[in-house]
Protein backbone atom coordinates (compact mmCIF):
# COMPACT_ATOMS: atom_id res chain seq x y z
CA UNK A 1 34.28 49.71 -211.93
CA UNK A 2 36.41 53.02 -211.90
CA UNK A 3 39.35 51.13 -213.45
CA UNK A 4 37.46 49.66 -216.68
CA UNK A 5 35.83 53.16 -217.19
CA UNK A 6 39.13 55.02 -217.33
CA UNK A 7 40.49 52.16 -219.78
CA UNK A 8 37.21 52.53 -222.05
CA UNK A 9 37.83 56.50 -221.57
CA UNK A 10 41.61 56.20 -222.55
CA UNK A 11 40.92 54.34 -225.96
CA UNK A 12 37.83 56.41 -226.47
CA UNK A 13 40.62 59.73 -226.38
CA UNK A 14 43.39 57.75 -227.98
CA UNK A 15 40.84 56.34 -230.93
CA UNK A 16 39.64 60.08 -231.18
CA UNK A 17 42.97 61.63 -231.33
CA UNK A 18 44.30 59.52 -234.13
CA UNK A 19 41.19 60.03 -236.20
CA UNK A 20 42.10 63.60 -235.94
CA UNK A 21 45.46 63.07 -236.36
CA UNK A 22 45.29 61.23 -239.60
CA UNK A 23 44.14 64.31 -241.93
CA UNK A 24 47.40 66.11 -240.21
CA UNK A 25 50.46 63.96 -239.93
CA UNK A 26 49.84 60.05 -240.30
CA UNK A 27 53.47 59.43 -238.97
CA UNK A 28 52.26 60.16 -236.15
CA UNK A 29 49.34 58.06 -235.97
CA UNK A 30 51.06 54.63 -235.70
CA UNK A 31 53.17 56.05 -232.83
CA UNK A 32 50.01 57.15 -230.69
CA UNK A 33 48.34 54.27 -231.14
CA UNK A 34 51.39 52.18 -230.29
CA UNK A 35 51.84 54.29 -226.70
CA UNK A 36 48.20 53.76 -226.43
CA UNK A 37 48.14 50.27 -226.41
CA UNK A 38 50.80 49.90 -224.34
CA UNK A 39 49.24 52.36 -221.85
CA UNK A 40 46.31 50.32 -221.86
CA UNK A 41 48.03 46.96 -221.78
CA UNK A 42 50.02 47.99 -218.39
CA UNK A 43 46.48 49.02 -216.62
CA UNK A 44 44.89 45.21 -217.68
CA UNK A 45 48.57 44.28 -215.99
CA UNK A 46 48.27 45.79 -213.49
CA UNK A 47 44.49 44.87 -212.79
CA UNK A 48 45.54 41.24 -213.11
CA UNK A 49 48.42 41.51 -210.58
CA UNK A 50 45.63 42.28 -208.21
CA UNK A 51 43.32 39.47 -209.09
CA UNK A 52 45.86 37.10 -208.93
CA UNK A 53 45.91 36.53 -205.30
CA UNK A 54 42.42 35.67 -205.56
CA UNK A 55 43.24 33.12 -208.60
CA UNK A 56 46.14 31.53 -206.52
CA UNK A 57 43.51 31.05 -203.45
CA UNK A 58 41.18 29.25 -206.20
CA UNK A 59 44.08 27.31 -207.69
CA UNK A 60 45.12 25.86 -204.01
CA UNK A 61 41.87 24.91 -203.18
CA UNK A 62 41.64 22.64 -206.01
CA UNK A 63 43.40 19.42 -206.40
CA UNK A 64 44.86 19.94 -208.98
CA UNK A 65 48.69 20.35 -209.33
CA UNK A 66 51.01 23.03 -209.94
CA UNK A 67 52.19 21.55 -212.94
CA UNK A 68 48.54 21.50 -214.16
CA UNK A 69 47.75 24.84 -212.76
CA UNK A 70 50.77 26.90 -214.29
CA UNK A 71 49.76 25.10 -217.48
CA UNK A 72 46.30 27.23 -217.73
CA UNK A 73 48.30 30.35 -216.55
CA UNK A 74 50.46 29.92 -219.34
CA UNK A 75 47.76 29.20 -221.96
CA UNK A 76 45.58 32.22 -220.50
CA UNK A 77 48.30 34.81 -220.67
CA UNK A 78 49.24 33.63 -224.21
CA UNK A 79 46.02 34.09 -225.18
CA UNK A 80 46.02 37.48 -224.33
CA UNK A 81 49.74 38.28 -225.35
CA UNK A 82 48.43 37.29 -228.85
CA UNK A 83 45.32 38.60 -229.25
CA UNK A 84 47.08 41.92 -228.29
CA UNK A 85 50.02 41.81 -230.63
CA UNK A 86 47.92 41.06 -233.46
CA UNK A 87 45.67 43.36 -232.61
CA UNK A 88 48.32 46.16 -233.07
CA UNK A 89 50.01 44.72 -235.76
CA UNK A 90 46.36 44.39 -237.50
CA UNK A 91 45.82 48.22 -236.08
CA UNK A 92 48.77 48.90 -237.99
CA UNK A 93 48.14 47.91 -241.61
CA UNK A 94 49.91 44.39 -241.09
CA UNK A 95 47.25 41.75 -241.19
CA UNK A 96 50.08 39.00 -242.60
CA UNK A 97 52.07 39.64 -239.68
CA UNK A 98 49.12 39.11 -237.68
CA UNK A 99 47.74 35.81 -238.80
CA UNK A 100 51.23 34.30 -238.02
CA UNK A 101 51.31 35.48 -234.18
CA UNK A 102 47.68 33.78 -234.30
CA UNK A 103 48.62 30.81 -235.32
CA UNK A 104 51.78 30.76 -233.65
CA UNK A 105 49.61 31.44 -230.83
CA UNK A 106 47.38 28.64 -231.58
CA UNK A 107 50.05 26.11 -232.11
CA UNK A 108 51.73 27.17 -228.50
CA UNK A 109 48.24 26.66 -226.64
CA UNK A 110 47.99 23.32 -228.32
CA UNK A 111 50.66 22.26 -227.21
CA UNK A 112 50.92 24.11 -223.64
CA UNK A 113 47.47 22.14 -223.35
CA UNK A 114 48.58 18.53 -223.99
CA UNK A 115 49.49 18.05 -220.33
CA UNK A 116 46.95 19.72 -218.81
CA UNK A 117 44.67 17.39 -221.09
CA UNK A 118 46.20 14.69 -220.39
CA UNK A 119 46.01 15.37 -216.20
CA UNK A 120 42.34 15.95 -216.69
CA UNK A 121 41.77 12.68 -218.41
CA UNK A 122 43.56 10.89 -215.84
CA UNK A 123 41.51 12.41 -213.08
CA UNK A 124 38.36 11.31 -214.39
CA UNK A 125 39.43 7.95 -215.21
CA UNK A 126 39.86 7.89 -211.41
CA UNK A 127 36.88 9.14 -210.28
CA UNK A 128 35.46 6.05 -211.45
CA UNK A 129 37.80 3.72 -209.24
């Protein structure tokens, strides 16, 4: 609970600072919410390099194979890798920028999800055999 305090705490400060830092010098503004972000991505990192002992202990238990299970990984992480680039980019004044990491998002999941589909399918087909 402490950790997703001090994240809500950090943007809290970094969203206050660069409303204050607007009516001064807006060059600056980009920059601190840049370093924020970042800052905050490397915590959620960092968080998630600890849970992922516990999501590897989840994975293994299932019968599902590694193939399959680095599939979701992939999909999950990309999910978040673009919603937090277009974030910023949409934080930023870019919103065209933005709707093409979505959708180049989108069409990556699509297709990082074909397999996985396609192993689920197959396992259901033979649960009924």
């Amino acid at each position: 609970m402490e950790v997703i305090i001090k994240i809500a705490m950090t943007g809290v400060l970094i969203s206050i600072l660069t409303i204050l830092l607007k009516g001064m010098q807006s060059q600056i503004t980009p920059v601190l919410v840049t370093a924020g972000s970042v800052i905050l991505l490397f915590t959620v990192l960092n968080m998630a390099n600890n849970a992922s002992q516990a999501i590897k202990n989840l994975f293994d238990s299932s019968e599902l194979g590694s193939e399959t299970i680095k599939a979701v990984i992939k999909i999950i992480g990309a999910a978040y890798v673009v919603e937090f680039s277009s974030s910023l980019c949409r934080d930023m004044g870019e919103n065209s920028i933005a709707s093409k990491i979505e959708a180049a998002g989108r069409v990556f999941i699509v297709i990082m999800a074909v397999p996985w589909a396609s192993a689920l399918i197959e396992a259901v087909k033979n649960l009924g055999t």
